[in-house]
Structures are given as structure tokens and as C-alpha cells.
N, C-alpha and C. Protein backbone atom coordinates (compact mmCIF):
# COMPACT_ATOMS: atom_id res chain seq x y z
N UNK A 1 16.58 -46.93 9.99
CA UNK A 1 16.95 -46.33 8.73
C UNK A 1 15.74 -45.71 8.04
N UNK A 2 14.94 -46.57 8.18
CA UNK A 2 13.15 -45.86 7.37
C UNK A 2 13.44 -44.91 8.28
N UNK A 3 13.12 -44.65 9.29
CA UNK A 3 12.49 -44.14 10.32
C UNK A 3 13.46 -42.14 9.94
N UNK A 4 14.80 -42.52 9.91
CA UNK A 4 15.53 -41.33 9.52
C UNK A 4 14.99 -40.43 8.07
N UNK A 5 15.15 -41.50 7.16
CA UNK A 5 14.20 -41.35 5.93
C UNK A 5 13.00 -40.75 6.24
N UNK A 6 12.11 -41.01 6.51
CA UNK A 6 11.02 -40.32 6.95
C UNK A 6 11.21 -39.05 7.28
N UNK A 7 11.86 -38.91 8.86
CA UNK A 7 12.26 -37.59 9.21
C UNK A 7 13.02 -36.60 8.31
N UNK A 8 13.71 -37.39 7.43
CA UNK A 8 14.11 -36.27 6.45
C UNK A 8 13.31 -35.58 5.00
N UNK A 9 12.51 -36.92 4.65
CA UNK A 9 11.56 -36.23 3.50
C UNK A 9 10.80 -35.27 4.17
N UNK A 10 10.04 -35.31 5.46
CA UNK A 10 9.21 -34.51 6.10
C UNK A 10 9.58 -33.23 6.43
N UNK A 11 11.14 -32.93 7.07
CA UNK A 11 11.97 -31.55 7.05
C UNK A 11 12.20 -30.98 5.48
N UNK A 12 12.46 -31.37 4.68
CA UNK A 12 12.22 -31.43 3.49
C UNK A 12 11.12 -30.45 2.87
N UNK A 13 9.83 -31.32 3.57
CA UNK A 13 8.34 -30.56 3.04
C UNK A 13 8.25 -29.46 3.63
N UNK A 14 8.66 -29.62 4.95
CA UNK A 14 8.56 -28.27 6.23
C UNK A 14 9.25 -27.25 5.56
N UNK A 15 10.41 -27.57 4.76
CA UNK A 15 11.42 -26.35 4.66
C UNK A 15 10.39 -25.73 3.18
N UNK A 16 10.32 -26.53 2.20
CA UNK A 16 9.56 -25.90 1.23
C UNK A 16 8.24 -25.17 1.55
N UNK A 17 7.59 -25.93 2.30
CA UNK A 17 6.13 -25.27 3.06
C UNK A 17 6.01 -23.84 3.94
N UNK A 18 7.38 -23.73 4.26
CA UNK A 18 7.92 -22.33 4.83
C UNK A 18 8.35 -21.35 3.75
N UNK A 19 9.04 -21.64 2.77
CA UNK A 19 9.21 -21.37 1.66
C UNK A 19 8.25 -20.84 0.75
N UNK A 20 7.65 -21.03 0.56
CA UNK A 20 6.19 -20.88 0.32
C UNK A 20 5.48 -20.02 0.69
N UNK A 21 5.58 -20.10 1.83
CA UNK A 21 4.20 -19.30 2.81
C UNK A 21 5.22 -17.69 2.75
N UNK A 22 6.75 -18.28 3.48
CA UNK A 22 7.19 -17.21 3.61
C UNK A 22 7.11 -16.14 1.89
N UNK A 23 7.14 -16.89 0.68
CA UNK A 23 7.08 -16.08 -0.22
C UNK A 23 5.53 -15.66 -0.57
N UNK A 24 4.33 -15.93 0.21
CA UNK A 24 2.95 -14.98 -0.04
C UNK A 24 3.08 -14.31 0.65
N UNK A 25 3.80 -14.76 2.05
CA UNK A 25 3.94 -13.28 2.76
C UNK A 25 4.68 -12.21 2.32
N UNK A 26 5.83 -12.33 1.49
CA UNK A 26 6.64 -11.19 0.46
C UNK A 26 5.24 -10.69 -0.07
N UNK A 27 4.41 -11.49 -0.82
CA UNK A 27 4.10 -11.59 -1.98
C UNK A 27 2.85 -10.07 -0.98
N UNK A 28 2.18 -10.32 -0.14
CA UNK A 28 1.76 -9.59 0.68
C UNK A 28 1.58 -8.25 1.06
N UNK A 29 3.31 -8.51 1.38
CA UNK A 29 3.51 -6.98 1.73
C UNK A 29 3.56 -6.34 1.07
N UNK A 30 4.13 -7.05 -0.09
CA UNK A 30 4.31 -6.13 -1.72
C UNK A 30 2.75 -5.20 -1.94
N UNK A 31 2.63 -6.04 -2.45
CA UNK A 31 1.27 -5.54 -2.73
C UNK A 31 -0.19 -4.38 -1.50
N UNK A 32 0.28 -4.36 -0.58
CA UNK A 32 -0.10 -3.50 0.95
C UNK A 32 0.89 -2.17 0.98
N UNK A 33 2.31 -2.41 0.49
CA UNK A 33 2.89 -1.08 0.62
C UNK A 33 2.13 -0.58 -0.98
N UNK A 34 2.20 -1.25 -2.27
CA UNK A 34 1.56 -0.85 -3.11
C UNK A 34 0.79 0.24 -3.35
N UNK A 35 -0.52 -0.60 -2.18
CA UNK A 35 -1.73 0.05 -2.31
C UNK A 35 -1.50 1.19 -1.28
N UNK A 36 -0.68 1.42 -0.29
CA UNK A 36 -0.65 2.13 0.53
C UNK A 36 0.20 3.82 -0.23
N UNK A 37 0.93 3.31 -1.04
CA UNK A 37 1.41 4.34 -1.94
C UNK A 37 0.49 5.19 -2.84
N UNK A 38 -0.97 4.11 -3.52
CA UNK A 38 -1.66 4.82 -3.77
C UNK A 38 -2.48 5.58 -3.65
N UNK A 39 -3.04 4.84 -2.40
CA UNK A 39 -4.23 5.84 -1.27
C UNK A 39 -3.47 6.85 -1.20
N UNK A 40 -2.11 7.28 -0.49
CA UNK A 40 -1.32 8.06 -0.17
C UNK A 40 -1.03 9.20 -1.58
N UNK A 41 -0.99 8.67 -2.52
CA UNK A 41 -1.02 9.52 -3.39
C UNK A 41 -2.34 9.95 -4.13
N UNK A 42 -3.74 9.41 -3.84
CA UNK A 42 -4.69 9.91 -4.11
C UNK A 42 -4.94 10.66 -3.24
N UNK A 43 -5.17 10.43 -2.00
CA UNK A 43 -5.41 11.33 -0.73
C UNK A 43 -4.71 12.94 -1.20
N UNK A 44 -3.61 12.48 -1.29
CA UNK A 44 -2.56 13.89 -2.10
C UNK A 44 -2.79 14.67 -3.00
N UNK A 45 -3.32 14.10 -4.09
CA UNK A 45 -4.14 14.45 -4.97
C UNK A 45 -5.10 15.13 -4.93
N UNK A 46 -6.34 14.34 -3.92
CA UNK A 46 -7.59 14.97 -3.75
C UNK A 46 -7.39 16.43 -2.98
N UNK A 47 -6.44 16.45 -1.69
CA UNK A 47 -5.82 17.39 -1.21
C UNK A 47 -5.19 18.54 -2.04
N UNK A 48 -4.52 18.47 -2.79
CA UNK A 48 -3.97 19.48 -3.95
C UNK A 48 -5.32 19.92 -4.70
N UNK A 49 -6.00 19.44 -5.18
CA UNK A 49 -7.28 19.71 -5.85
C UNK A 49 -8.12 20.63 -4.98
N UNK A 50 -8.45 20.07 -4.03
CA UNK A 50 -9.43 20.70 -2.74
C UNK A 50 -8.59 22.33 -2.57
N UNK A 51 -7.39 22.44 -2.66
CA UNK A 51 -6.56 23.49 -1.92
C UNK A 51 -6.46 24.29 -3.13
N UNK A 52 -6.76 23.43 -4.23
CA UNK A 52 -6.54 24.73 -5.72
C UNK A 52 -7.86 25.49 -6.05
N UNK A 53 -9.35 24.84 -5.67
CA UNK A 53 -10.89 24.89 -5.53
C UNK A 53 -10.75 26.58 -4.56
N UNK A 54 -10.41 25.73 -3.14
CA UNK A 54 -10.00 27.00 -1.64
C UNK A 54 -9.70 28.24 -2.16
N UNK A 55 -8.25 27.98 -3.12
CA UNK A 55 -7.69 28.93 -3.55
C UNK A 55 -8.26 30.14 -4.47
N UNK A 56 -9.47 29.37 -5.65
CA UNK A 56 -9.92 30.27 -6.72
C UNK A 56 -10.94 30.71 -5.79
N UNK A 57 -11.87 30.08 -4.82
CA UNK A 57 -12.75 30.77 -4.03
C UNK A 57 -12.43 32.18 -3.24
N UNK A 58 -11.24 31.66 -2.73
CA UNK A 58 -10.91 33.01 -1.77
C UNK A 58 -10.50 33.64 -2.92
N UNK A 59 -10.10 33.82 -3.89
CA UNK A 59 -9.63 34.82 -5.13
C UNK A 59 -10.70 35.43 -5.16
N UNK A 60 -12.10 35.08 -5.87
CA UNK A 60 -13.26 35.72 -6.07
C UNK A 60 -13.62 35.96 -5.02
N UNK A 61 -13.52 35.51 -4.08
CA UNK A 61 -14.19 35.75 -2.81
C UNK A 61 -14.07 37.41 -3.06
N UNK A 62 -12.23 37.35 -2.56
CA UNK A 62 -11.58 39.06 -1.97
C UNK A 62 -11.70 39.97 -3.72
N UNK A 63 -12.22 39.42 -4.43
CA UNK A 63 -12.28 40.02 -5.81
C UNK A 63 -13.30 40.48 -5.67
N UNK A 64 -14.70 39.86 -4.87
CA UNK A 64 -15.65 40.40 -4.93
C UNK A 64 -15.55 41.81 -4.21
N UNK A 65 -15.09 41.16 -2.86
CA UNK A 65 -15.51 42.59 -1.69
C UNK A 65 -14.35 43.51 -2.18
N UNK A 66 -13.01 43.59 -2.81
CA UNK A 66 -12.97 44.59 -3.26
C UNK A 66 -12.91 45.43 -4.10
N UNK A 67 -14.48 44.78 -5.18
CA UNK A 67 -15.03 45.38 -5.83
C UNK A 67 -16.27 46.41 -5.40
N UNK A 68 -16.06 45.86 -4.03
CA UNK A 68 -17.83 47.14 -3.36
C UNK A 68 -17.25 47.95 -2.83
């Protein structure tokens, strides 16, 4: 009878201890797609910026030469 007792407080801990872990691992991913959204949208960012820079260059660029 102990002996069942035992085995059951211990499945018990196992199930909460999974419980647990399994919710830092939520807790985890959360936070990895997060950051992955932001790189992704800075990268995007920096990209849009870089391509608006490209853009006024080649403007003056062809502004220059066909001004000669």
C-alpha cells in the first residue's frame, strides 16, 4: 500500500515537472519567433532604407550626366 502511494505521489511530480518544462519550452518559442519577427523586420527596414539611399543616388547620378 506505501509502496503504491509512493508510485503515485512520484507520477504526480513527473506529470507537474513535465508541465513545467513543457511550459518554458512554450515560454521559448514564444519569445524566438518574437525575436525572429524582429530581425526580420529590421533586416526589412534596413533593406527599404538602403534601396531608398540606391534610389536618390542613381537620381543624381543620371541628373548629373544628363546635365553634360
Amino acid at each position: 500500500m506505501a509502496q503504491a502511494k509512493r508510485i503515485y505521489i512520484l507520477t504526480i511530480k513527473v506529470k507537474k515537472l513535465f508541465c513545467s518544462l513543457f511550459s518554458v519550452w512554450c515560454f521559448l518559442k514564444e519569445i524566438e519567433h518574437m525575436l525572429s519577427i524582429f530581425l526580420w523586420s529590421y533586416m526589412y527596414r534596413n533593406t527599404c532604407e538602403r534601396l531608398g539611399e540606391l534610389k536618390k543616388a542613381v537620381e543624381k547620378l543620371t541628373c548629373s550626366l544628363s546635365c553634360h
